[in-house]
N, C-alpha and C. Protein backbone atom coordinates (compact mmCIF):
# COMPACT_ATOMS: atom_id res chain seq x y z
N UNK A 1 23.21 19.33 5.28
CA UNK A 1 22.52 20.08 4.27
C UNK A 1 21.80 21.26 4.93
N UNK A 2 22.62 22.57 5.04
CA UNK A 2 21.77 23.90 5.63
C UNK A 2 22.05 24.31 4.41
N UNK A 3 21.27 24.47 3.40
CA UNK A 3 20.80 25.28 2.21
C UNK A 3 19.62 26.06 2.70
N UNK A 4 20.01 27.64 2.42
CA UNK A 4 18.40 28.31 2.69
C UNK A 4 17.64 28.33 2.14
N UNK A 5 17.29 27.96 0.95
CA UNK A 5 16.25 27.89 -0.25
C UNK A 5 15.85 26.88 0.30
N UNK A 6 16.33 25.25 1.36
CA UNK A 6 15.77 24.14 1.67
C UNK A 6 14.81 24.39 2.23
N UNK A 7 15.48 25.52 3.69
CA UNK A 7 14.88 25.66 5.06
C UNK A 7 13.75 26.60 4.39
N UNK A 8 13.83 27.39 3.57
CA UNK A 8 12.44 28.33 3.21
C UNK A 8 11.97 27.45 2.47
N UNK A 9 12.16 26.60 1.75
CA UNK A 9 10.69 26.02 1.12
C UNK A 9 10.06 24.49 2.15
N UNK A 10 10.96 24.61 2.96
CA UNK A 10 10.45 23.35 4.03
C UNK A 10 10.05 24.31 5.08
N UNK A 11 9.59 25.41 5.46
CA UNK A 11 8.90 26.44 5.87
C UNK A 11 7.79 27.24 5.27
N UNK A 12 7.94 27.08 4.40
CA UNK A 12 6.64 27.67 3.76
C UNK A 12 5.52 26.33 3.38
N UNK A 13 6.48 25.29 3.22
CA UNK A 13 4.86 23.97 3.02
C UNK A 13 4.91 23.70 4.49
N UNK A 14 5.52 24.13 5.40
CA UNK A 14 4.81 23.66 7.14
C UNK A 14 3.62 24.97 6.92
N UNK A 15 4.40 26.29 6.92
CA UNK A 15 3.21 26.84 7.09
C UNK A 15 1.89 26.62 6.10
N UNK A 16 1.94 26.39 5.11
CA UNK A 16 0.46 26.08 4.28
C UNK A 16 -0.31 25.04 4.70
N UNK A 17 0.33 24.01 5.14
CA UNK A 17 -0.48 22.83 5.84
C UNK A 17 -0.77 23.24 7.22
N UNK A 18 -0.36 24.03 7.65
CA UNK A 18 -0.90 24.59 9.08
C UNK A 18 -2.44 25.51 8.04
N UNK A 19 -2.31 26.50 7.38
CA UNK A 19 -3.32 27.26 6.99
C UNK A 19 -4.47 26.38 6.60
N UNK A 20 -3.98 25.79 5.61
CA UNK A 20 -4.71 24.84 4.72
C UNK A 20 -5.68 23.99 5.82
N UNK A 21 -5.05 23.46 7.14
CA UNK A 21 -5.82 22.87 8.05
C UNK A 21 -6.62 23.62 8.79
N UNK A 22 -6.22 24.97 8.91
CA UNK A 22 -7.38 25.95 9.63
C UNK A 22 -8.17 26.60 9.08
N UNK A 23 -7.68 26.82 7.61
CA UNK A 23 -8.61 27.50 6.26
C UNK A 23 -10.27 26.52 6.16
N UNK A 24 -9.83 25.13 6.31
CA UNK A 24 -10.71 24.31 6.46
C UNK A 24 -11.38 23.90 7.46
N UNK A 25 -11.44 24.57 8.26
CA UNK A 25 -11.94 24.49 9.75
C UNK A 25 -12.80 26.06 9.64
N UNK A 26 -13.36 26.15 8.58
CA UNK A 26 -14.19 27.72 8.60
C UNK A 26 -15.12 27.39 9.71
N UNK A 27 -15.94 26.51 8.77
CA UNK A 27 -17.22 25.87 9.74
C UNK A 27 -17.49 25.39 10.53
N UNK A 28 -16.26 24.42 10.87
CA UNK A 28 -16.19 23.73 12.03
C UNK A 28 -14.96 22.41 11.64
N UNK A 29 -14.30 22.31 13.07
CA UNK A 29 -13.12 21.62 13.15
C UNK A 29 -13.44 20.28 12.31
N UNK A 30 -12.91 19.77 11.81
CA UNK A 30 -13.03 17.41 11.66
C UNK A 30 -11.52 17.34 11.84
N UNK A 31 -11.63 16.37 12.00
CA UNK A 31 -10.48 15.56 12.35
C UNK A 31 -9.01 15.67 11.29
N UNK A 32 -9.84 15.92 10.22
CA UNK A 32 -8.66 16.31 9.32
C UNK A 32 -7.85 17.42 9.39
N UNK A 33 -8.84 18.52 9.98
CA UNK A 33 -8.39 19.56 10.62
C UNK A 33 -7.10 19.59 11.03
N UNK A 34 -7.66 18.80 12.87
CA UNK A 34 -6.67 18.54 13.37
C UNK A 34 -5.13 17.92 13.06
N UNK A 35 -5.73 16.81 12.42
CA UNK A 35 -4.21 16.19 11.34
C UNK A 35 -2.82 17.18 10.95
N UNK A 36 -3.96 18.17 10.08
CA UNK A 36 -3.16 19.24 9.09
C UNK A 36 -2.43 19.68 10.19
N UNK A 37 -3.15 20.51 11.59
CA UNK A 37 -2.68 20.98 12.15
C UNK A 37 -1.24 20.63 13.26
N UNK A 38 -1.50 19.41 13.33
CA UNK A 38 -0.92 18.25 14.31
C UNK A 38 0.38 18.31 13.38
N UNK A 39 0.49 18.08 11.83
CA UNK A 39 1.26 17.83 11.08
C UNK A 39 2.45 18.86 10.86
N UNK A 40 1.78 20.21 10.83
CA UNK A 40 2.66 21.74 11.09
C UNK A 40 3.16 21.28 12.42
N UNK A 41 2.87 21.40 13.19
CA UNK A 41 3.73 21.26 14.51
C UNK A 41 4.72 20.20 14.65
N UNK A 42 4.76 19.05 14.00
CA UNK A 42 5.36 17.67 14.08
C UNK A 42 6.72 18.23 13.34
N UNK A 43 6.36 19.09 11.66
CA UNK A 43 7.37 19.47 10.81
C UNK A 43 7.96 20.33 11.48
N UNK A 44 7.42 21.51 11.73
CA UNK A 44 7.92 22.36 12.92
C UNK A 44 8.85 22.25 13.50
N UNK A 45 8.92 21.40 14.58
CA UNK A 45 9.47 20.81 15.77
C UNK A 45 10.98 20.22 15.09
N UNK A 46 10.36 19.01 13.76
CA UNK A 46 11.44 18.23 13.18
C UNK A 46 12.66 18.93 12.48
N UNK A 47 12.71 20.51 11.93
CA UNK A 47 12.89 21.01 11.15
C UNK A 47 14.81 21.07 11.83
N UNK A 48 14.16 21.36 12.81
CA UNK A 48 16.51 21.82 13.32
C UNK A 48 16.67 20.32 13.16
N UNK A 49 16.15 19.06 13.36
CA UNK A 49 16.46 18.08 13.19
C UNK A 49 16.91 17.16 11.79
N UNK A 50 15.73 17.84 10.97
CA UNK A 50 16.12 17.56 9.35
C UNK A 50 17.37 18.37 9.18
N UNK A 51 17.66 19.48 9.23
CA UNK A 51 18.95 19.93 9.01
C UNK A 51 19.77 20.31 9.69
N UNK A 52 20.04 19.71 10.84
CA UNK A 52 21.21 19.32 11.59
C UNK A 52 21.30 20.92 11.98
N UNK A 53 20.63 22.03 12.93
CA UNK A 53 20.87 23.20 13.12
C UNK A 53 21.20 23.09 13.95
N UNK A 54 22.27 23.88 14.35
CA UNK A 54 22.73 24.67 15.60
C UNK A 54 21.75 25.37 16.70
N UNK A 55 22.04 25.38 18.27
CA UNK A 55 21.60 26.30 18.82
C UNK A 55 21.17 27.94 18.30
N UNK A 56 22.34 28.39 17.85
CA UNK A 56 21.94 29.47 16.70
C UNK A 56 21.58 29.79 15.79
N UNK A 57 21.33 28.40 15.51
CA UNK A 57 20.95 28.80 13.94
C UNK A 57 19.22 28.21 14.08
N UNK A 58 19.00 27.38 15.04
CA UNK A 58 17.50 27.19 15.70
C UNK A 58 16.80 28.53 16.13
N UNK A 59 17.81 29.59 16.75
CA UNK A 59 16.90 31.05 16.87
C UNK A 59 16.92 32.12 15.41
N UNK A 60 17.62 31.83 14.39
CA UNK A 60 17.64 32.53 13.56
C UNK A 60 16.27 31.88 12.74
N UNK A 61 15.96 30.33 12.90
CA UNK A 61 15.34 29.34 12.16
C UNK A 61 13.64 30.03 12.60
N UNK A 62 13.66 30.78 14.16
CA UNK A 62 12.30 31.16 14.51
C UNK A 62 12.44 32.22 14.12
N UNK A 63 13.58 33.25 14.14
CA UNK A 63 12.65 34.32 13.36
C UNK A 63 12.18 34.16 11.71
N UNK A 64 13.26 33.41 11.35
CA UNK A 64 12.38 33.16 9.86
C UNK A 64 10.97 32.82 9.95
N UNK A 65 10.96 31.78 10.77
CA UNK A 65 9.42 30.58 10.44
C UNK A 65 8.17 32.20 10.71
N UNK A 66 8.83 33.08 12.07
CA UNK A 66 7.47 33.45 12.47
C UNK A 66 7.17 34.51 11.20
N UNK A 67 8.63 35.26 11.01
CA UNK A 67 8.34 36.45 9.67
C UNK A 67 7.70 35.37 8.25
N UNK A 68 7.90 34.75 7.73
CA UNK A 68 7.20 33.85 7.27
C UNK A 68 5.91 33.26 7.48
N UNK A 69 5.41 33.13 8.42
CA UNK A 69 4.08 32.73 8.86
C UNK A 69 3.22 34.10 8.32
N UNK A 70 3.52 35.22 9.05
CA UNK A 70 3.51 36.80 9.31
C UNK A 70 3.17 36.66 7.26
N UNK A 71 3.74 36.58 6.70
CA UNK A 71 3.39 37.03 5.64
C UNK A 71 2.69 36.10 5.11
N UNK A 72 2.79 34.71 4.84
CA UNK A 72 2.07 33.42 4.13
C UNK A 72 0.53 33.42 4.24
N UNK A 73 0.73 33.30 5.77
CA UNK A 73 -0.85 32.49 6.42
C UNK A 73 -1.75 32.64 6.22
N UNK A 74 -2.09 34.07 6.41
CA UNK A 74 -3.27 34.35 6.16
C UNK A 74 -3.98 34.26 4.52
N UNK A 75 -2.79 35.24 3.79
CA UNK A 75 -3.73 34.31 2.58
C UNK A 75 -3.63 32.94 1.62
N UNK A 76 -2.96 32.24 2.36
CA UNK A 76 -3.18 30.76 2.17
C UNK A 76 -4.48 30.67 2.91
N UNK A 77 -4.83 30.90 4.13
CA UNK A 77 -5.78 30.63 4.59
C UNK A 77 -7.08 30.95 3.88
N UNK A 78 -6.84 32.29 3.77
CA UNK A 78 -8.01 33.37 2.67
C UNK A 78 -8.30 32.22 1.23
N UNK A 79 -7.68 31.78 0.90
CA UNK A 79 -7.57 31.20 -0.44
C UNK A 79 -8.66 29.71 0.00
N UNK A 80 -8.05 29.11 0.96
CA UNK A 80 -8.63 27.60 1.10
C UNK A 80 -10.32 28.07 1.86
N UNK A 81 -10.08 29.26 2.77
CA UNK A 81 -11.48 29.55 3.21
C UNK A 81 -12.58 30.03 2.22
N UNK A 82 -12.20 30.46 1.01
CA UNK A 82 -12.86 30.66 0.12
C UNK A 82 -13.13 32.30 0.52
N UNK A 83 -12.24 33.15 0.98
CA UNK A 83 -12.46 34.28 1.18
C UNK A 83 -11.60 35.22 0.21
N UNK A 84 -12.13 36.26 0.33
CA UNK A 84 -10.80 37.38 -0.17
C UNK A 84 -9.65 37.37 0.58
N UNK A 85 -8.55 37.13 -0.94
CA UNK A 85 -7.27 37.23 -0.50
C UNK A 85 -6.68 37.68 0.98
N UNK A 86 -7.56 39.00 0.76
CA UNK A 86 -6.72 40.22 1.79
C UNK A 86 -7.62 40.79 2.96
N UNK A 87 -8.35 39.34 3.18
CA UNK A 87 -9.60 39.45 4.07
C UNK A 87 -9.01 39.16 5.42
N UNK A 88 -9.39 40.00 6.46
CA UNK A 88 -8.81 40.25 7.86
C UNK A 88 -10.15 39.95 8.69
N UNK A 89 -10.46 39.02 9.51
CA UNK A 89 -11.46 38.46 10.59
C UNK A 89 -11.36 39.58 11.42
N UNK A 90 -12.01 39.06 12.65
CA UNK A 90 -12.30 40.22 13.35
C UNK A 90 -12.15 39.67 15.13
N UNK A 91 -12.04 38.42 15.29
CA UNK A 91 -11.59 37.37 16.37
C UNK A 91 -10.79 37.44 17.01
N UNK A 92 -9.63 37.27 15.98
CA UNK A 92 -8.19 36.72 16.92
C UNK A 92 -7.42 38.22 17.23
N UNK A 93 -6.56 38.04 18.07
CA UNK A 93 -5.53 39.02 18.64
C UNK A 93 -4.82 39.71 17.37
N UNK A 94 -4.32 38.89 16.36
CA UNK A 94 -3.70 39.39 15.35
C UNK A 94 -4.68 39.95 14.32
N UNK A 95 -6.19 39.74 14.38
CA UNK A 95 -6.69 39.87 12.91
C UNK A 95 -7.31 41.56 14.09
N UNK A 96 -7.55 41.60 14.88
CA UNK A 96 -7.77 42.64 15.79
C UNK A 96 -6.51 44.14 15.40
N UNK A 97 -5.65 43.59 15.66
CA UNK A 97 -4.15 44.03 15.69
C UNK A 97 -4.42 44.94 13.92
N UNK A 98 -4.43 44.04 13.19
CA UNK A 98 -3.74 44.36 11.24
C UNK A 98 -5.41 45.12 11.26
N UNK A 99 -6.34 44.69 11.90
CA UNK A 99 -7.44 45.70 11.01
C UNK A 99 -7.99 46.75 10.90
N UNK A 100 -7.16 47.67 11.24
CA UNK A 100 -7.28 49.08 11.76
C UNK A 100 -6.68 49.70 10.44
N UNK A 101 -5.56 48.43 9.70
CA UNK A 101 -4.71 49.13 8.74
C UNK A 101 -5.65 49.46 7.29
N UNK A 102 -5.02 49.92 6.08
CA UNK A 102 -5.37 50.00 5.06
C UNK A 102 -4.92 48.66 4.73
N UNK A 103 -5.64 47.88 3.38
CA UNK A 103 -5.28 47.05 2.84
C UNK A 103 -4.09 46.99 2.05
N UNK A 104 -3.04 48.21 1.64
CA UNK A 104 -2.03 47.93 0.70
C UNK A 104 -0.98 48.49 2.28
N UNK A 105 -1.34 48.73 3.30
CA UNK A 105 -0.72 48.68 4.57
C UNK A 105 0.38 47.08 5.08
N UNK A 106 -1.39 46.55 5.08
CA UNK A 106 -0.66 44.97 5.16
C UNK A 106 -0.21 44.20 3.84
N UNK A 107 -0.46 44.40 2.72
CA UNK A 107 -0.15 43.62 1.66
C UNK A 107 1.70 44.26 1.54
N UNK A 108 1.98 45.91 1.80
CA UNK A 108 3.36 45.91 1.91
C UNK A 108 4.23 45.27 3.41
N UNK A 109 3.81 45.82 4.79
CA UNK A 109 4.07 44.89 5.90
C UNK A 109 3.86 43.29 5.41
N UNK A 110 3.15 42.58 4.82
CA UNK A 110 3.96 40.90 4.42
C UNK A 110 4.60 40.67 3.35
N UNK A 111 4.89 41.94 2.64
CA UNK A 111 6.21 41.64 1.67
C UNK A 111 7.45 42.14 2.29
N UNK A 112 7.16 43.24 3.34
CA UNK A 112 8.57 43.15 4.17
C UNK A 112 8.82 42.40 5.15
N UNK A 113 7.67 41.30 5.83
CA UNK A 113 8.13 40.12 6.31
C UNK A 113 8.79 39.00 5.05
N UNK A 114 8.06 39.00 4.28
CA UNK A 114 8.83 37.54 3.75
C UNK A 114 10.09 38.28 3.16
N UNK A 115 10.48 39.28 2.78
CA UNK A 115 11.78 39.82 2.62
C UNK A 115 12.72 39.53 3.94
N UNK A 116 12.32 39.65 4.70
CA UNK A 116 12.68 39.60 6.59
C UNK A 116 13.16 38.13 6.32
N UNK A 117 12.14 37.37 6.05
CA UNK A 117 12.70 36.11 6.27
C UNK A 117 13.45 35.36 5.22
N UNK A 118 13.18 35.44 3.82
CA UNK A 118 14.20 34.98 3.21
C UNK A 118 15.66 35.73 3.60
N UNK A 119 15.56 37.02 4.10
CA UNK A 119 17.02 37.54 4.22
C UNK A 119 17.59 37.01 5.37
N UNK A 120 17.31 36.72 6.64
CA UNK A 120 17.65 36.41 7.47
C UNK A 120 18.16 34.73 7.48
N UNK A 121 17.01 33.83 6.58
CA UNK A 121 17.49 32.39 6.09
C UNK A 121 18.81 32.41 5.22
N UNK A 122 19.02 33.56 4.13
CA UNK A 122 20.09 33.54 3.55
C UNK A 122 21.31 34.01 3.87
N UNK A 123 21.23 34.77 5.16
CA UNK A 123 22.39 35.64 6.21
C UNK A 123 22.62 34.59 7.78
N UNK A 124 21.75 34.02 8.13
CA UNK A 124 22.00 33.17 8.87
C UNK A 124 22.37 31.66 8.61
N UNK A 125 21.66 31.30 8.07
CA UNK A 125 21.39 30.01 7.92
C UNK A 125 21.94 29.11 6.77
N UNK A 126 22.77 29.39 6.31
CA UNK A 126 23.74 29.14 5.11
C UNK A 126 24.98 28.21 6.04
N UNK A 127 25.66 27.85 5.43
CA UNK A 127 27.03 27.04 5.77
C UNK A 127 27.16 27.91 7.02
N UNK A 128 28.29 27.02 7.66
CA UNK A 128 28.84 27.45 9.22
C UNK A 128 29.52 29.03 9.16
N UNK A 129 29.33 29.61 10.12
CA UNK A 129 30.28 30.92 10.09
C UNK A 129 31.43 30.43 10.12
N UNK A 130 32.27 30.90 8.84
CA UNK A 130 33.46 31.64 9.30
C UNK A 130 34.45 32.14 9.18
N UNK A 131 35.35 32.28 10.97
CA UNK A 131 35.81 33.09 11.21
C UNK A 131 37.27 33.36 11.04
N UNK A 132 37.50 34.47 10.54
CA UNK A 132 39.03 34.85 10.18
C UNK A 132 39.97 34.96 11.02
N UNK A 133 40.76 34.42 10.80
CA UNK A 133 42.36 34.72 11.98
C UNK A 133 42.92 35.07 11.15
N UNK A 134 44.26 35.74 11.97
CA UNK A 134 45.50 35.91 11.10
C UNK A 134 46.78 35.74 11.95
């Protein structure tokens, strides 16, 4: 079963339970935290395994997950932190990176990631290639 509508919606609930576990960690880590977080990585990891992927189709599988992350995360995160949607921190390497931009900067850059990645799930990651002889 390599259906891409599978692999993107069994990619998009890894990534929300990754957010959802750090969205909730505003204030400070608990253990549940960690769980959520522990749990993204477990699905993560399991994912070429749930659907029987190929070597190649495991590197097509990361650029989806990361262009996907790239657009999801943050405002899943924004949402569970109780922040604005399109609210950019000021901490990490990436929230450093996007906050220089305008806000409809990044709101179009993560609609041309998740375009990125559903296209690439539906050009890669579909039934086996193939190939024509004659």
């Amino acid at each position: 079963m390599k259906q891409p509508i599978y692999i993107i919606i069994y990619l998009l609930l890894t990534i929300a339970i990754g957010a959802i576990g750090d969205g909730m960690a505003i204030d400070h880590a608990t253990k549940l935290t960690h769980l959520f977080k522990a749990f993204e990585i477990l699905l993560l990891i399991s994912c070429g395994f749930v659907f029987k992927l190929t070597i190649r189709n495991l590197i097509a599988l990361l650029v989806v997950y990361i262009s996907l992350r790239i657009a999801c995360f943050d405002p899943i995160h924004n949402i569970v932190a109780g922040l604005d949607i399109l609210y950019v921190g000021t901490t990490s390497l990436w929230d450093k990176l996007i906050s220089n931009w305008v806000p409809t900067g990044i709101v179009f850059a993560r609609v041309i990631f998740l375009l990125l990645g559903i296209g690439v799930a539906f050009k890669e990651l579909n039934n086996e290639h193939k190939f024509k002889t004659d």
